[in-house]
Protein backbone atom coordinates (compact mmCIF):
# COMPACT_ATOMS: atom_id res chain seq x y z
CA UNK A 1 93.46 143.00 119.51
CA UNK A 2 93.73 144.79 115.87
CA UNK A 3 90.24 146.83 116.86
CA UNK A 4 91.70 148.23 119.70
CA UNK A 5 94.75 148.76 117.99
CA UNK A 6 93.26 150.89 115.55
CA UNK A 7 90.88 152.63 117.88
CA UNK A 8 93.96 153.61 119.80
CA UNK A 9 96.27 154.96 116.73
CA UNK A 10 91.74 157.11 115.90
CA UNK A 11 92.45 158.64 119.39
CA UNK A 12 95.90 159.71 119.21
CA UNK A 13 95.05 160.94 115.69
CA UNK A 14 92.27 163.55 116.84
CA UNK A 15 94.27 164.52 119.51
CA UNK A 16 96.67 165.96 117.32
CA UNK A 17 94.17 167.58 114.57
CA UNK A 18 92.78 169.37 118.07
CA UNK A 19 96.10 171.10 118.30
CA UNK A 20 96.28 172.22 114.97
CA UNK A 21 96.09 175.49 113.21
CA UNK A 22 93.39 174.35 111.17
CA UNK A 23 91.46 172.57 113.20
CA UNK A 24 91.11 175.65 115.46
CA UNK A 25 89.61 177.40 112.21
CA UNK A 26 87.40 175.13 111.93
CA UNK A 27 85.89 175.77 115.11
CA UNK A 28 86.17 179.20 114.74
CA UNK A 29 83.20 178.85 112.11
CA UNK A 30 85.86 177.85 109.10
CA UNK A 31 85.50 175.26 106.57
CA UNK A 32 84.85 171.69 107.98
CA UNK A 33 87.02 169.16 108.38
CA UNK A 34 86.10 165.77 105.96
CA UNK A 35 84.67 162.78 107.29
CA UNK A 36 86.71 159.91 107.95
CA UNK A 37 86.40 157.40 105.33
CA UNK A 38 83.61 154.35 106.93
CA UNK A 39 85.67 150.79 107.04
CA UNK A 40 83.54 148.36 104.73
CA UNK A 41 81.02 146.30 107.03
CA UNK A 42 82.06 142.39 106.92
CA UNK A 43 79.70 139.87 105.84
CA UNK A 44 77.98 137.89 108.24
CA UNK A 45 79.31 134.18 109.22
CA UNK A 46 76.23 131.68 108.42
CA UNK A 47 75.17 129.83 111.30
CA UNK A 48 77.03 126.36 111.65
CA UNK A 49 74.92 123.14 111.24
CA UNK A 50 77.67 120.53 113.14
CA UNK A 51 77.37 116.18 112.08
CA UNK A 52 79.03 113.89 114.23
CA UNK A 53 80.64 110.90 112.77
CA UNK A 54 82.95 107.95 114.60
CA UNK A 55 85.99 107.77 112.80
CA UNK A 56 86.63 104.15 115.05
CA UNK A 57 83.62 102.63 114.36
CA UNK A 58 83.93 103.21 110.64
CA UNK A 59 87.14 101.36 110.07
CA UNK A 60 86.00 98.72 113.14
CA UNK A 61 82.13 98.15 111.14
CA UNK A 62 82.44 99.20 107.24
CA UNK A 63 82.42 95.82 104.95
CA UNK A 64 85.28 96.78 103.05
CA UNK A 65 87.47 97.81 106.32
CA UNK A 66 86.50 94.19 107.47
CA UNK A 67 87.49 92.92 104.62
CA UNK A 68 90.92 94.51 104.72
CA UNK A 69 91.58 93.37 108.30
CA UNK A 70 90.62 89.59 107.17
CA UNK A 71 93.34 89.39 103.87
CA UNK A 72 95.96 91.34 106.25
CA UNK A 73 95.38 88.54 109.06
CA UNK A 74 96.18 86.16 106.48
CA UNK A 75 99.10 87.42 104.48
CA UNK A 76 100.42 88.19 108.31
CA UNK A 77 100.08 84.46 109.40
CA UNK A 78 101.61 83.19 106.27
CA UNK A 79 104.89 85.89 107.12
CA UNK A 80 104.78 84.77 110.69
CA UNK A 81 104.64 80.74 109.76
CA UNK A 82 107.72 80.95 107.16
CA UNK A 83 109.81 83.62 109.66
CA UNK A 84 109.28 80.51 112.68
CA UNK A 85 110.48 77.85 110.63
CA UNK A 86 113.33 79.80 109.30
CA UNK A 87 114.05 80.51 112.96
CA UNK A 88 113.80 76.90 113.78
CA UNK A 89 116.09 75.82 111.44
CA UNK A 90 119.25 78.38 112.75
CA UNK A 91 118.38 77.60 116.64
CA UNK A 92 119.14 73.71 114.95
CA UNK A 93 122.60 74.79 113.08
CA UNK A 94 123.67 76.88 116.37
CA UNK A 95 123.53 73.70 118.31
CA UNK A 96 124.94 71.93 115.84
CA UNK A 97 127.69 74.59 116.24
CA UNK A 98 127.90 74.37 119.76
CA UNK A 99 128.38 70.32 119.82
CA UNK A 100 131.32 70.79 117.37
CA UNK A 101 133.50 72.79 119.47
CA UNK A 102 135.11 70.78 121.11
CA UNK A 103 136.23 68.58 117.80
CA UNK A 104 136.98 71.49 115.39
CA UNK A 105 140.05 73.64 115.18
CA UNK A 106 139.68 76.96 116.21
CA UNK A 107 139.75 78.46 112.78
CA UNK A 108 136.96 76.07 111.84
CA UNK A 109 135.07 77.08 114.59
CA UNK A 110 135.51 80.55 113.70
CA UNK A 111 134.54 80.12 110.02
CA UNK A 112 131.16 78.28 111.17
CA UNK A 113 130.53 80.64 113.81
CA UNK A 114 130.87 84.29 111.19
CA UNK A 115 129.02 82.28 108.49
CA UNK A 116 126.35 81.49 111.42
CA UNK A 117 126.23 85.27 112.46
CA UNK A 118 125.62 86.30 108.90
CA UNK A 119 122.29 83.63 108.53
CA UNK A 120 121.01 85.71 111.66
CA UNK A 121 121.68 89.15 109.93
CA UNK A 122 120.19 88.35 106.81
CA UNK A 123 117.12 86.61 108.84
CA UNK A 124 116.70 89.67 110.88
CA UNK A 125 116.94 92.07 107.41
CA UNK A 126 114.26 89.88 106.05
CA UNK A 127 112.05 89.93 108.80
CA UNK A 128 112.18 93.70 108.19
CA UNK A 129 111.76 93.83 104.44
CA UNK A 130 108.44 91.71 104.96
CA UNK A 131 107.42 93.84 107.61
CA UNK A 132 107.68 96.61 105.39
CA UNK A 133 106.31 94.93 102.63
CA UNK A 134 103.01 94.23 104.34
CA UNK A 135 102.97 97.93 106.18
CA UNK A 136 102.99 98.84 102.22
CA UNK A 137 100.03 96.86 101.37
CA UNK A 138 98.13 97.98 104.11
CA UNK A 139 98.10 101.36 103.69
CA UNK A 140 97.60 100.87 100.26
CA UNK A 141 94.86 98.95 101.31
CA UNK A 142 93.04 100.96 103.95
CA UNK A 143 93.94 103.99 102.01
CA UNK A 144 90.97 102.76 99.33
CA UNK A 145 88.61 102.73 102.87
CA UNK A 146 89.90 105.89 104.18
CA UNK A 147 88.71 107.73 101.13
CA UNK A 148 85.68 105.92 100.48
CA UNK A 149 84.90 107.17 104.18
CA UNK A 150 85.53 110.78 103.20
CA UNK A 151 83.53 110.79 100.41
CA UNK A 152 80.37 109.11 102.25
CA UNK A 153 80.68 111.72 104.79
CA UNK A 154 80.31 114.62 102.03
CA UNK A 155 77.44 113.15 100.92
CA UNK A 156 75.63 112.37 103.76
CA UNK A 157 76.59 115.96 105.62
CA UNK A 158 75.23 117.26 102.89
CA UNK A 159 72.09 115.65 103.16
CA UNK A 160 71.74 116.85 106.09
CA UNK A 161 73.30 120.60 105.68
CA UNK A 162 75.99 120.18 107.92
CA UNK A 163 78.64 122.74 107.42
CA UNK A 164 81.03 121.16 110.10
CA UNK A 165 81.73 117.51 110.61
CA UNK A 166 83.71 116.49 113.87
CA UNK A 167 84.96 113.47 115.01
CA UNK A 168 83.31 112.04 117.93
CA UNK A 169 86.59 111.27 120.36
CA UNK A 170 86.96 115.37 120.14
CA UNK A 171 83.11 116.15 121.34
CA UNK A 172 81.93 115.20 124.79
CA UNK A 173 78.65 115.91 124.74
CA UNK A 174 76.00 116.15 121.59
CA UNK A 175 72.74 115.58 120.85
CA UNK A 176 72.43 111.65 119.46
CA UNK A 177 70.64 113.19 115.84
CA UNK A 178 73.75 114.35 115.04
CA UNK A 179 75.42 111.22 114.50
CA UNK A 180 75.71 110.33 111.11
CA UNK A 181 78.02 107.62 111.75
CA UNK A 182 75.62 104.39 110.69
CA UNK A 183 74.19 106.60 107.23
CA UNK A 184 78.02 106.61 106.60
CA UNK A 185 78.51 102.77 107.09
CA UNK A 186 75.79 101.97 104.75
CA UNK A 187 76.74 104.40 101.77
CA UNK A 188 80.16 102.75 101.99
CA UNK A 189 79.25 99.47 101.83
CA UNK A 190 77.35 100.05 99.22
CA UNK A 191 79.49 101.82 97.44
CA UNK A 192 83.19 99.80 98.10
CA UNK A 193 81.94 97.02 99.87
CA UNK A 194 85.36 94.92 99.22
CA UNK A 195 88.69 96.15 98.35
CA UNK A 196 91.79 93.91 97.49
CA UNK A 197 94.63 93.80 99.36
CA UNK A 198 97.53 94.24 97.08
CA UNK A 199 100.26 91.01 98.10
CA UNK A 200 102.88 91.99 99.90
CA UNK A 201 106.22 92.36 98.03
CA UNK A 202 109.23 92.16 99.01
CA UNK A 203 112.14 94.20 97.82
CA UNK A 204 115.67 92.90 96.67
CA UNK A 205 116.03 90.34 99.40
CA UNK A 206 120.11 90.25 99.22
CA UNK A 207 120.36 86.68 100.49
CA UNK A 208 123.37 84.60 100.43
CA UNK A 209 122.97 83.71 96.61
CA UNK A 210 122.31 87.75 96.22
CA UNK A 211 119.44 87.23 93.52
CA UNK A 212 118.55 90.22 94.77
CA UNK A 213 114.42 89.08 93.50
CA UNK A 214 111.31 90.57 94.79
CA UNK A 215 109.31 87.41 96.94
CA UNK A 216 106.06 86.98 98.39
């Protein structure tokens, strides 16, 4: 779009010059006119030599992504084993509530029932601090695998020369020798072949007692 653009603004440029005094001089046998100015050539774009990697099968085969998955599956179970008993024990105090009613007064009731309401807020706000908590860890986590992954793919592409390196959900068709994806797998692992998954910690937990401390 510039080119023609520019070729456009040459043309309308020499038309005028063609209606000039001068340049009817110069065809008259008068002095002529200088030569436009020659645009500098651009350098030549190498040739592209394209790799193939599998971004899925990476995180799905690599040791240390593995290993991540395992420690997450655990610190998740242990979250998911203290939230259930937790919610066992107010599903017991709400019956215990509901058995009452018909003996207490109604402003007892009403005292049980808001202190009740308030052990369900502050279970729901620390479901959702551990859930953060973990999400934390994780991507801490899988961060360390994500850029062990990046820098086995410089290495290897440039074993091979590759200039360009695209992931394969983005390329439907491409010659099998350009997947690099298992030479990737094997410098990670054995490069990072574990990584720790930092423990999950949870922040200023305002419980009932308002320690306000971080817990596992």
């Amino acid at each position: 779009m510039s080119r023609l653009f520019v070729c456009g603004g040459l043309v309308a440029a020499l038309v005028g010059v063609s209606q000039s005094p001068a340049f009817a001089q110069a065809a008259d046998g008068g002095a002529a006119a200088p030569a436009p100015a020659t645009a500098p050539v651009a350098a030549a774009m190498p040739s592209p030599v394209i790799a193939i990697i599998d971004v899925d099968q990476i995180l799905q085969e690599s040791m240390a992504a593995k290993g991540v998955r395992g420690q997450a599956d655990k610190y998740q179970q242990t979250f998911q084993n203290e939230m259930s008993k937790e919610e066992a024990t107010l599903r017991s105090t709400q019956q215990d509530i509901d058995q009452q009613r018909k003996t207490l007064s109604q402003d007892a009731f009403a005292e049980k029932a808001r202190a009740f309401d308030a052990s369900v807020a502050e279970f729901q706000r620390k479901g959702l601090a551990r859930r953060k908590a973990f999400d934390k860890s994780f991507n801490t986590a899988m961060g360390q695998v994500q850029q062990a992954m990046l820098e086995a793919t410089q290495q290897i592409a440039s074993r091979h020369g590759a200039t360009v390196v695209l992931p394969r959900s983005q390329v439907v068709l491409f010659d099998d020798k350009m997947n690099i994806t298992k030479e990737i797998i094997g410098a990670m692992d054995k490069k990072l072949p574990h990584v720790d998954f930092p423990a999950p910690k949870v922040e200023a937990e305002s419980g009932p007692t308002g320690s306000g401390k971080k817990s596992q």
